[in-house]
N, C-alpha and C. Protein backbone atom coordinates (compact mmCIF):
# COMPACT_ATOMS: atom_id res chain seq x y z
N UNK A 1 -2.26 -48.11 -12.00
CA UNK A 1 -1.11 -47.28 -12.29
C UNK A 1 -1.53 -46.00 -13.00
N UNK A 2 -2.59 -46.45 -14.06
CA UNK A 2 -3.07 -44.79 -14.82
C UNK A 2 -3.67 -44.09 -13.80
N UNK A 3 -4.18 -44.50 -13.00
CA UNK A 3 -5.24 -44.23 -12.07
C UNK A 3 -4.36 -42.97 -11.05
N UNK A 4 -3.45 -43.73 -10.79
CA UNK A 4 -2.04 -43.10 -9.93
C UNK A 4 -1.70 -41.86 -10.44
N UNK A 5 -1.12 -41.96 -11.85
CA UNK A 5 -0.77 -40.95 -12.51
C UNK A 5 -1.72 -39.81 -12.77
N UNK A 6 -2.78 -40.09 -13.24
CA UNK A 6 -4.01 -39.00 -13.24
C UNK A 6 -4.00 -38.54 -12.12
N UNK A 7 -4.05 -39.06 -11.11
CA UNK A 7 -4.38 -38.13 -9.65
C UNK A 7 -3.32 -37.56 -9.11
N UNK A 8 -1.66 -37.78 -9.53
CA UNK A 8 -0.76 -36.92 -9.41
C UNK A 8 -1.06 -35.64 -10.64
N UNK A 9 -1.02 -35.94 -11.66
CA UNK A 9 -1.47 -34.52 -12.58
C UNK A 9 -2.56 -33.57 -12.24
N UNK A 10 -3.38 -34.23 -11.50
CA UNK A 10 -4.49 -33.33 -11.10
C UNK A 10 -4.47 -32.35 -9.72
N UNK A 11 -3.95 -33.19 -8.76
CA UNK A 11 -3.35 -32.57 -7.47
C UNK A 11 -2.08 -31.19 -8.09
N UNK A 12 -1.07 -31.66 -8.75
CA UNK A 12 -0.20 -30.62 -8.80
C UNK A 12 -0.78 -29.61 -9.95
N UNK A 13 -2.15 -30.21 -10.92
CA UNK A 13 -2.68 -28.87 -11.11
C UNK A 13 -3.48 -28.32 -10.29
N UNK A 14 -4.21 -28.47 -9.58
CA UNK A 14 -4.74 -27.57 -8.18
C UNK A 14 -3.46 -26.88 -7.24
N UNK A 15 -2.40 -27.63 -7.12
CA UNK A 15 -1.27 -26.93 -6.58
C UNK A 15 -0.86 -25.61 -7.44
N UNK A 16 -0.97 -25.69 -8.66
CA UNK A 16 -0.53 -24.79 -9.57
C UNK A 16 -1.47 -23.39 -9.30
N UNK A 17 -2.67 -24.24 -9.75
CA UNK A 17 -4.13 -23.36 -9.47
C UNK A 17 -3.64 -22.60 -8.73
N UNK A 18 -3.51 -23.26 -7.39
CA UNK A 18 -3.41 -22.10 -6.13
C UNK A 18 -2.68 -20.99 -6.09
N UNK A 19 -1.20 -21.02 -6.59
CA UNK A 19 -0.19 -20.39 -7.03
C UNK A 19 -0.31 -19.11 -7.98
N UNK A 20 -1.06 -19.74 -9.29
CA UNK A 20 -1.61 -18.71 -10.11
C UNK A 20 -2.50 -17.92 -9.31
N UNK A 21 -3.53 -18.30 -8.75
CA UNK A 21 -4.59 -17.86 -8.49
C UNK A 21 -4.39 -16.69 -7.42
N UNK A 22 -3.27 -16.68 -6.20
CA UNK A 22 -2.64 -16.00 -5.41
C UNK A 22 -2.04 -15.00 -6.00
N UNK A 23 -1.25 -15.20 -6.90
CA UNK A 23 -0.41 -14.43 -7.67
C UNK A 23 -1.76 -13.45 -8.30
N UNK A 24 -2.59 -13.93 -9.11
CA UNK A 24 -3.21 -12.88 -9.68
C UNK A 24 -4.04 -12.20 -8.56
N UNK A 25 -4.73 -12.88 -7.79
CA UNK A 25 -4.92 -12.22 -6.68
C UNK A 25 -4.80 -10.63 -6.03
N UNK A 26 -3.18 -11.22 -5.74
CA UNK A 26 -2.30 -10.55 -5.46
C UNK A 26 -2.25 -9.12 -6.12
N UNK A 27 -2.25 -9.35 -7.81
CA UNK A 27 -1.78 -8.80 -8.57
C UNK A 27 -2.73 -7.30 -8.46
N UNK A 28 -2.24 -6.10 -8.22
CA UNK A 28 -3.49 -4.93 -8.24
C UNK A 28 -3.59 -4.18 -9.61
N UNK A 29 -2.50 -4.49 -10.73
CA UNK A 29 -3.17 -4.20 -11.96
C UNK A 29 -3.88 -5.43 -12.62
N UNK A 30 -4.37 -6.14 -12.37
CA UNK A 30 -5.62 -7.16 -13.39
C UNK A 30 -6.58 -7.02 -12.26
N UNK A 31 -7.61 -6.55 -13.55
CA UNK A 31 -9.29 -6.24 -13.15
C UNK A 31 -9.44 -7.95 -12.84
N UNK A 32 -10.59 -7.87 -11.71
CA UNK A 32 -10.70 -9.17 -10.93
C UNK A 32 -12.25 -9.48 -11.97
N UNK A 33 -12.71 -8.41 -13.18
CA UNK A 33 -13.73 -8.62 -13.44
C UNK A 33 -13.73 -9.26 -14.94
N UNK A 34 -12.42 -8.94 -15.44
CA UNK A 34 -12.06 -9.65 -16.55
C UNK A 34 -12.02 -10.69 -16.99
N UNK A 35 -13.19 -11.27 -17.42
CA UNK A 35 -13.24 -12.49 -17.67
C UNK A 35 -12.60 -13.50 -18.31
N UNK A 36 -11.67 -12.81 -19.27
CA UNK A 36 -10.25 -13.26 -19.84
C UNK A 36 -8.88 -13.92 -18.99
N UNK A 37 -8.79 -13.12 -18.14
CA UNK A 37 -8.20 -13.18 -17.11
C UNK A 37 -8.24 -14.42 -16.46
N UNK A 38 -9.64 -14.77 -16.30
CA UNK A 38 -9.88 -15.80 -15.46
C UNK A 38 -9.82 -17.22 -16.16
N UNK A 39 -9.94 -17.16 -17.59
CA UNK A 39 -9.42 -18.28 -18.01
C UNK A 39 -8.53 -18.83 -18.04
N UNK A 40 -7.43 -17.56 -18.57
CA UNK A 40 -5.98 -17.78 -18.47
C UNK A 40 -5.86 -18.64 -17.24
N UNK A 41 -6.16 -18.33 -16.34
CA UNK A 41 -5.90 -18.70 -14.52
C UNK A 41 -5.86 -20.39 -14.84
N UNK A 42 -7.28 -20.49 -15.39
CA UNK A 42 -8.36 -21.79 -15.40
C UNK A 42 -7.29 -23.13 -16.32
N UNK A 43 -7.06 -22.31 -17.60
CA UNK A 43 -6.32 -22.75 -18.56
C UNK A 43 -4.48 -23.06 -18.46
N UNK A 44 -4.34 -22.32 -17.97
CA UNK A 44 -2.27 -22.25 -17.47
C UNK A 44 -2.45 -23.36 -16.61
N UNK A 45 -3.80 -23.53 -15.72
CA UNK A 45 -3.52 -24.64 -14.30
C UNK A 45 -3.65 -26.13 -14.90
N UNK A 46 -4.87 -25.90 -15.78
CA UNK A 46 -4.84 -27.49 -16.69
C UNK A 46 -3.79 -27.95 -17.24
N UNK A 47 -2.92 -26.75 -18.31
CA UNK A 47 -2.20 -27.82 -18.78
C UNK A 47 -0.94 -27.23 -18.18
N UNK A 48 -0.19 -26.99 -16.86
CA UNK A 48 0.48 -26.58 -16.45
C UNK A 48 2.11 -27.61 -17.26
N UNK A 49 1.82 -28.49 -17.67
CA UNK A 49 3.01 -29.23 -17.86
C UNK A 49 3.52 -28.80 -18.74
N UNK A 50 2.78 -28.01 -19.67
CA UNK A 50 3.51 -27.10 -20.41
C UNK A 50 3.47 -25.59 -20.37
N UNK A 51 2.82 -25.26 -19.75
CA UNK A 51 3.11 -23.43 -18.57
C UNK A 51 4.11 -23.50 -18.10
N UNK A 52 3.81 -24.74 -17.22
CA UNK A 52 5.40 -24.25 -16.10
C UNK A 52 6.81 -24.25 -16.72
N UNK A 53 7.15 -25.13 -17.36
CA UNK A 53 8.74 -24.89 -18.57
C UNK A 53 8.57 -23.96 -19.26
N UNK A 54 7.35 -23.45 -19.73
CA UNK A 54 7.94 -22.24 -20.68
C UNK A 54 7.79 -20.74 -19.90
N UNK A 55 6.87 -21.14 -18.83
CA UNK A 55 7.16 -19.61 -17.90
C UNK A 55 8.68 -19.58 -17.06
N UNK A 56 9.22 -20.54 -16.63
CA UNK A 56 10.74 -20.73 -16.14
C UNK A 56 11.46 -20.07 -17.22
N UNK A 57 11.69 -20.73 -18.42
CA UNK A 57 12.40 -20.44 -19.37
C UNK A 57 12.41 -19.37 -19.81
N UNK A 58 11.01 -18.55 -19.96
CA UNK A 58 11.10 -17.23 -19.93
C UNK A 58 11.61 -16.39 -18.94
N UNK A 59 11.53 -16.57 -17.60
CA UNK A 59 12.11 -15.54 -16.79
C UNK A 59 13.39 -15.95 -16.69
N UNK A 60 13.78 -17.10 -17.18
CA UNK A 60 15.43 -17.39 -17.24
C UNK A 60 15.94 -16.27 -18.09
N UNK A 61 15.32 -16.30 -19.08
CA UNK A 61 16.04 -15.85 -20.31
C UNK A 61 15.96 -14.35 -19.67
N UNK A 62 15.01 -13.78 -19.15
CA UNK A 62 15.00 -12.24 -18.55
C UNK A 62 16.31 -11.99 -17.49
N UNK A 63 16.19 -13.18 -16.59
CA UNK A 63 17.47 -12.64 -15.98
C UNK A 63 18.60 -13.18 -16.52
N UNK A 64 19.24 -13.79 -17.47
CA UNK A 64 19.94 -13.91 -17.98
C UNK A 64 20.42 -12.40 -18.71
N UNK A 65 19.79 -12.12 -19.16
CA UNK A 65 19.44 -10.78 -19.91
C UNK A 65 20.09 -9.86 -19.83
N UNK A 66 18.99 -9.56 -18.46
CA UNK A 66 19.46 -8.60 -17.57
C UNK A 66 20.92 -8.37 -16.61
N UNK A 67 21.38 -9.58 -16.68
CA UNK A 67 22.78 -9.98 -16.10
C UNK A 67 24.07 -9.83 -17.12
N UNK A 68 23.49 -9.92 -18.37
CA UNK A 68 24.44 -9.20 -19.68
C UNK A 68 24.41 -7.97 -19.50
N UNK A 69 23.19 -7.58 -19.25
CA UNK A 69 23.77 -5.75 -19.70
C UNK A 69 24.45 -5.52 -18.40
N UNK A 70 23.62 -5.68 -17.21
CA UNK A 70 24.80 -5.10 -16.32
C UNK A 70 25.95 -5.20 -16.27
N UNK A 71 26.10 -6.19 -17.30
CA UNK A 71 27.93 -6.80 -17.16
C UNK A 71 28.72 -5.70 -18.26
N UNK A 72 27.66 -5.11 -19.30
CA UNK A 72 28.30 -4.58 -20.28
C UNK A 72 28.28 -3.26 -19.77
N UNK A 73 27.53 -2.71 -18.75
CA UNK A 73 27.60 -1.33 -18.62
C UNK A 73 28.36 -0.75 -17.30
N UNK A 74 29.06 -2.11 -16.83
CA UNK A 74 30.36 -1.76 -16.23
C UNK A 74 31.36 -0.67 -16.91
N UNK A 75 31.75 0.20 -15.85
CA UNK A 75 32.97 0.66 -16.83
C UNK A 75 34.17 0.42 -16.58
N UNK A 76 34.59 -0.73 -16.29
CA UNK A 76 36.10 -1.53 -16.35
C UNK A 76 35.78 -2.98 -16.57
N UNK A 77 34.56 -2.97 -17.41
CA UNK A 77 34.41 -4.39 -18.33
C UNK A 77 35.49 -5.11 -19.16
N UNK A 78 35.68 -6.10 -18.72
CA UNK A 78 36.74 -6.56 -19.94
C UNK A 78 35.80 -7.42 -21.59
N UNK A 79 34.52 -7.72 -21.09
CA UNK A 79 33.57 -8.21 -22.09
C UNK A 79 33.43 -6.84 -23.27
């Protein structure tokens, strides 16, 4: 059963891996030579069980945010 569980945590951190790793990839402002960089990558994928809730929660809270002001800079707001 531990056996089980370890190899689900490890698969969906390589799933993660991949994700990050695309994304920064992707990304054309981070230097690909920054070795900082690449930990983060290394490090967010290990312990993703706590990356992934607090990176959600953060971009919640951004568009949440961002969905207030637009609401306030209506000009026939009743808020």
């Amino acid at each position: 059963m531990q056996a089980n569980i370890g190899l689900l945590y490890l698969v969906t951190a390589g799933i993660f891996f991949l994700v990050l790793f695309a994304s920064f990839w992707l990304d054309g402002s981070t230097s690909k030579r920054h070795g900082m960089s690449w930990v983060i990558v290394l490090v967010g994928s290990l312990f993703w069980g706590i990356v992934l809730p607090l990176a959600v929660a953060e971009r919640l809270r951004k568009l949440l945010s961002q969905r207030v002001l637009a609401r306030r800079s209506l000009p026939f707001s009743r808020f």
